[in-house]
C-alpha atoms as a PDB file:
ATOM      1  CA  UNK A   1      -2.747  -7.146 -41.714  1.00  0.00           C
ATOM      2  CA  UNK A   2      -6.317  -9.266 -42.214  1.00  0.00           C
ATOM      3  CA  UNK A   3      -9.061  -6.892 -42.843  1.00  0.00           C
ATOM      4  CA  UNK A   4     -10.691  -7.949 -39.827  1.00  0.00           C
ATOM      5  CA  UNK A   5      -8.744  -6.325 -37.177  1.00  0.00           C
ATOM      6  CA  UNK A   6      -8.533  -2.603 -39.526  1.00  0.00           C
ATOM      7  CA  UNK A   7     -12.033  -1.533 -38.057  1.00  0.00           C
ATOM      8  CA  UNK A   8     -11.484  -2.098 -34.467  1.00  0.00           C
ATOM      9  CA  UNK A   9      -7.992  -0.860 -34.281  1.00  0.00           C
ATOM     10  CA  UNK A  10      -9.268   2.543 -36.026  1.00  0.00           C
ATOM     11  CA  UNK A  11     -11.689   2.735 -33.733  1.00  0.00           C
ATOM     12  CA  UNK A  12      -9.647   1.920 -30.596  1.00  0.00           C
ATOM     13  CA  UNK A  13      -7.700   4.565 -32.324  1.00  0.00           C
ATOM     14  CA  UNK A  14     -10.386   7.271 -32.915  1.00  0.00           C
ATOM     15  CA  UNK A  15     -11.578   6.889 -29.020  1.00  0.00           C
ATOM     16  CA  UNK A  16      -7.858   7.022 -27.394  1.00  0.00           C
ATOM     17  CA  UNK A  17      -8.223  10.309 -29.712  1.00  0.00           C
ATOM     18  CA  UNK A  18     -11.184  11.841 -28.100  1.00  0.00           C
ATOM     19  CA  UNK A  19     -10.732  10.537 -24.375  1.00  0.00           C
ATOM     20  CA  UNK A  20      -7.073  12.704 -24.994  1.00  0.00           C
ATOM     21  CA  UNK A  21      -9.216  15.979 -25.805  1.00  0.00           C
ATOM     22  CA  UNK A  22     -10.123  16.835 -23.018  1.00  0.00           C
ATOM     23  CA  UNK A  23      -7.380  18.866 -20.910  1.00  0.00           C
ATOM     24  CA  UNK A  24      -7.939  18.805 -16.913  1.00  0.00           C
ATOM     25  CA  UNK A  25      -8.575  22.225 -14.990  1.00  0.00           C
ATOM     26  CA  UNK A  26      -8.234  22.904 -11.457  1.00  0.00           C
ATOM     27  CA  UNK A  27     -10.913  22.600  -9.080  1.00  0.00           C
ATOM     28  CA  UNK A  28     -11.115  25.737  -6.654  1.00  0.00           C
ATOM     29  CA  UNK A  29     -12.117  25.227  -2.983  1.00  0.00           C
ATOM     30  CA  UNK A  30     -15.220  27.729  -2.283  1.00  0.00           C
ATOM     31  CA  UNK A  31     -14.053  29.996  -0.174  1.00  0.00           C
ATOM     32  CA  UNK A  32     -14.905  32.762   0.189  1.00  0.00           C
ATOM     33  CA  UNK A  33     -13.299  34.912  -2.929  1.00  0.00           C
ATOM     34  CA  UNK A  34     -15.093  31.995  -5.179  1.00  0.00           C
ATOM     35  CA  UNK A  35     -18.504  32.598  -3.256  1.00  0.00           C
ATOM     36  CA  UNK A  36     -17.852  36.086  -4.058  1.00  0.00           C
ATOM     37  CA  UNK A  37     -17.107  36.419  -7.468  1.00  0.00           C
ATOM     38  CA  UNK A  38     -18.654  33.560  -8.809  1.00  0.00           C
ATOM     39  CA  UNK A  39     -18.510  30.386 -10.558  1.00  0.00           C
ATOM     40  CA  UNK A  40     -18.259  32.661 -14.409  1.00  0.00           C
ATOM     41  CA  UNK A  41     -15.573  34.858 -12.804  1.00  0.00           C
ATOM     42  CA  UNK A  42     -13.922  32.056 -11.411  1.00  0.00           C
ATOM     43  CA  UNK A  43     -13.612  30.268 -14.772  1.00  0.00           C
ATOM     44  CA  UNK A  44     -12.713  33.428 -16.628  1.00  0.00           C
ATOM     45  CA  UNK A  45      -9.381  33.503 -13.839  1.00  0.00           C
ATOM     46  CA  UNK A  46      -8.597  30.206 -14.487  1.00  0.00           C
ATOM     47  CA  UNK A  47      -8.529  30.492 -17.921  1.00  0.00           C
ATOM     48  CA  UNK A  48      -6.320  33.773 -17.560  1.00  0.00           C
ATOM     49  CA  UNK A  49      -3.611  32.155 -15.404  1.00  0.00           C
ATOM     50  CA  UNK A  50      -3.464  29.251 -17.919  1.00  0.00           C
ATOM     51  CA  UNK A  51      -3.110  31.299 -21.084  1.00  0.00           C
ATOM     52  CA  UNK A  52      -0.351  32.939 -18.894  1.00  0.00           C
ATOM     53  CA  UNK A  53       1.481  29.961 -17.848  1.00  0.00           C
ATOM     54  CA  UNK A  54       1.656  28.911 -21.745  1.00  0.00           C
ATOM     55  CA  UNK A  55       2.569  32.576 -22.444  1.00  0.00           C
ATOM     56  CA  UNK A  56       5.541  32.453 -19.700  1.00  0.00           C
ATOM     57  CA  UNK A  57       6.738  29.064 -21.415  1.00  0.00           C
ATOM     58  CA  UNK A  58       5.124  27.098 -18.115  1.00  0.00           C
ATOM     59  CA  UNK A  59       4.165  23.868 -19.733  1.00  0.00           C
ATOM     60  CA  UNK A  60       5.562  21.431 -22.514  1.00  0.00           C
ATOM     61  CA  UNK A  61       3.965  21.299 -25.271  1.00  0.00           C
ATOM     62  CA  UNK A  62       1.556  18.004 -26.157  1.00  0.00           C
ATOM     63  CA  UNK A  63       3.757  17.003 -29.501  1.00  0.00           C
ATOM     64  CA  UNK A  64       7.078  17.444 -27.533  1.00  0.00           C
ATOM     65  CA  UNK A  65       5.368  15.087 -24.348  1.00  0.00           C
ATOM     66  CA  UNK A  66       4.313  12.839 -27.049  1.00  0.00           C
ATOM     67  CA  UNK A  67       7.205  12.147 -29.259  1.00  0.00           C
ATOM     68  CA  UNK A  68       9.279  11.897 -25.513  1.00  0.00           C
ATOM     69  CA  UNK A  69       6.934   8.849 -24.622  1.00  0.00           C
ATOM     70  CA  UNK A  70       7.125   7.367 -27.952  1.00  0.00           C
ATOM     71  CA  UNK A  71      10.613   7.613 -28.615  1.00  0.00           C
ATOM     72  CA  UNK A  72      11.422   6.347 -25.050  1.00  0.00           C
ATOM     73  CA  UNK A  73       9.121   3.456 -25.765  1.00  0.00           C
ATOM     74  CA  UNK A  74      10.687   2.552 -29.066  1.00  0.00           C
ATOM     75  CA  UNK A  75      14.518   2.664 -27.586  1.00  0.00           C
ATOM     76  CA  UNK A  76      13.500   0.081 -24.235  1.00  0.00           C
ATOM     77  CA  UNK A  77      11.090  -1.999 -27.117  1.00  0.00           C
ATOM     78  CA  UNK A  78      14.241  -2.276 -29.297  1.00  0.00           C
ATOM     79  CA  UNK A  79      16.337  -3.574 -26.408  1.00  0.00           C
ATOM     80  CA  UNK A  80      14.308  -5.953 -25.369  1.00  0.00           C
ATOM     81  CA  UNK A  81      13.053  -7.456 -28.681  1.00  0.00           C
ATOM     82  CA  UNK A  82      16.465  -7.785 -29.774  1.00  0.00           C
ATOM     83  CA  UNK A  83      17.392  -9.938 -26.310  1.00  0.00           C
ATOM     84  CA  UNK A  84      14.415 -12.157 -27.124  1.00  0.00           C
ATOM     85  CA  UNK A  85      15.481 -12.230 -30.823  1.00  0.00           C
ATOM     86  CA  UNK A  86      18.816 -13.166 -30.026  1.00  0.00           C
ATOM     87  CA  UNK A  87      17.544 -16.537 -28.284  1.00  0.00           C
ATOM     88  CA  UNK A  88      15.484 -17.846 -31.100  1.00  0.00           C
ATOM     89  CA  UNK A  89      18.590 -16.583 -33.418  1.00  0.00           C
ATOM     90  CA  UNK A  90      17.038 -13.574 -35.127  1.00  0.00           C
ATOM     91  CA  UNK A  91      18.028 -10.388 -32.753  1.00  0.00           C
ATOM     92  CA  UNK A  92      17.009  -8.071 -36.224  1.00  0.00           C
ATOM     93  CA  UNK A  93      13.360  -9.143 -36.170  1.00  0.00           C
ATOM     94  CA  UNK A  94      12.791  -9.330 -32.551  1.00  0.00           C
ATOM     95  CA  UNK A  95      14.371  -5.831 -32.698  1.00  0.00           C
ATOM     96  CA  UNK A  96      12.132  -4.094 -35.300  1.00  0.00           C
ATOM     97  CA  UNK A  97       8.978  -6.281 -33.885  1.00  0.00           C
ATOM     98  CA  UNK A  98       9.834  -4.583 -30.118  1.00  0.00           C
ATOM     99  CA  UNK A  99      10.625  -0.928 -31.229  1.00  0.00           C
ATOM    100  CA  UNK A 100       7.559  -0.969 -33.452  1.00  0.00           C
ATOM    101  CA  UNK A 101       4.946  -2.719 -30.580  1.00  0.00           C
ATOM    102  CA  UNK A 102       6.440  -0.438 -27.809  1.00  0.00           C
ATOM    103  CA  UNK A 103       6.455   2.934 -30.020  1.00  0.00           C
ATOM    104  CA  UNK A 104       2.935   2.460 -30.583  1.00  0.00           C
ATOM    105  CA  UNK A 105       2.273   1.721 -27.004  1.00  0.00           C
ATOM    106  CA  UNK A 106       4.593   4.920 -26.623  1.00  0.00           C
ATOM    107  CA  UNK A 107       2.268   7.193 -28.582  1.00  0.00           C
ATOM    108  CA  UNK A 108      -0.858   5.729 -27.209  1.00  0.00           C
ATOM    109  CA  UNK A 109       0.718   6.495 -23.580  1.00  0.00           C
ATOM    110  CA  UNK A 110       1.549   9.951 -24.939  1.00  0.00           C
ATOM    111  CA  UNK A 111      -2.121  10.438 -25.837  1.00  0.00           C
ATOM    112  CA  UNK A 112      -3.502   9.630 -22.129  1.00  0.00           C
ATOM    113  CA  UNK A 113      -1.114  11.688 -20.119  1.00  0.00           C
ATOM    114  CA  UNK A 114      -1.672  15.028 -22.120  1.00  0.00           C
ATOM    115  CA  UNK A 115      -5.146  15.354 -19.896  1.00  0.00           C
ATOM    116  CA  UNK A 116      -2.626  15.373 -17.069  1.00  0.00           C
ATOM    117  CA  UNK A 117      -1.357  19.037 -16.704  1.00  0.00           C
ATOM    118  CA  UNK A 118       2.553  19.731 -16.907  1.00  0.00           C
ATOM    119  CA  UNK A 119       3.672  19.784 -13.287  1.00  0.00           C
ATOM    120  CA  UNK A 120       4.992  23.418 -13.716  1.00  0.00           C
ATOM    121  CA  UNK A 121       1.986  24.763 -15.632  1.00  0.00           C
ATOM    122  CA  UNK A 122       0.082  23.398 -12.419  1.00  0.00           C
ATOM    123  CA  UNK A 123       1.902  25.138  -9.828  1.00  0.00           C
ATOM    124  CA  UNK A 124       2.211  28.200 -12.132  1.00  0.00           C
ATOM    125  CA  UNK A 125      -1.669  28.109 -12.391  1.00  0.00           C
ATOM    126  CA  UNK A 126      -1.809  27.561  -8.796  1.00  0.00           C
ATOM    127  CA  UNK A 127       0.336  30.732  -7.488  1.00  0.00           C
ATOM    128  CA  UNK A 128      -1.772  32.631  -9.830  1.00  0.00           C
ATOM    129  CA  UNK A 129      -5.140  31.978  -8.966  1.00  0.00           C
ATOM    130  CA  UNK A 130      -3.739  32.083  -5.053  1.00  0.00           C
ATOM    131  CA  UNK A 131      -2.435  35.528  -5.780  1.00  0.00           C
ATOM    132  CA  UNK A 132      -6.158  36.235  -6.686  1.00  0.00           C
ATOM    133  CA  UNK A 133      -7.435  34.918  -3.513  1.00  0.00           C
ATOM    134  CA  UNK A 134      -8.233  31.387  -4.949  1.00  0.00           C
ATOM    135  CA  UNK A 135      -7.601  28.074  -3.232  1.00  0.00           C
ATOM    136  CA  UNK A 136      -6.658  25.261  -5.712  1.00  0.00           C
ATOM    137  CA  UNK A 137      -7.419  21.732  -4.327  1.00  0.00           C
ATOM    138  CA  UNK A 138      -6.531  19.656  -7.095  1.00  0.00           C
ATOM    139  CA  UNK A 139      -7.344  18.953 -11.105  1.00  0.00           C
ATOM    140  CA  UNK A 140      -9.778  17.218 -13.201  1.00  0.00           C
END
């Protein structure tokens, strides 16, 4: 690889790596057991249903979601490469070349979607906060 695409690729790299960091909460409605208790209550809940969610075995884990997307990735890559290989007479190259593009397109996918809470860990965190008298509108 020429030396001049190593510095933007790491850092391409190094901000898909931060922009993944942050994991999305739920956003409560204020009614009026959030008016009541408070926005530092309200957070200290949320945080409480989560850690039970993960407890309960609620939510996949971020290295299982990732590895999914990338291996995924890598098998359809593979498949196709290896079509378009087979016309220009090397199915082999076309192969590698498609698994390797699409696995790191995989992992980079991988990276975005763990902000995006496991659907069960959601509704888990959901019933939870209800059962305190919460309303849950949606995540960010």
């Amino acid at each position: 690889m020429p030396r001049r695409w190593c510095f933007p690729l790491l850092a391409l790299a190094l901000a898909a790596a931060l922009s993944a960091c942050a994991a999305k909460r739920p956003i409560l409605y204020p009614n009026a057991q959030l008016q009541q208790v408070g926005p530092v209550t309200a957070e200290r809940d949320i945080d409480q249903c989560m850690a039970a969610a993960d407890s309960y075995g609620a939510s996949a884990t971020f290295a299982a979601q990732t590895a999914a997307s990338t291996a995924r990735a890598a098998a359809t890559g593979a498949a196709a490469g290896a079509a378009a290989g087979a016309v220009w007479g090397r199915p082999g190259r076309g192969a590698a070349t498609g698994a390797a593009g699409s696995a790191a397109a995989g992992f980079m996918r991988g990276l975005f979607r763990w902000r995006e809470p496991d659907a069960i860990k959601a509704r888990y965190v959901s019933v939870c906060l209800g059962e305190m008298g919460y309303q849950t509108i949606g995540w960010r």
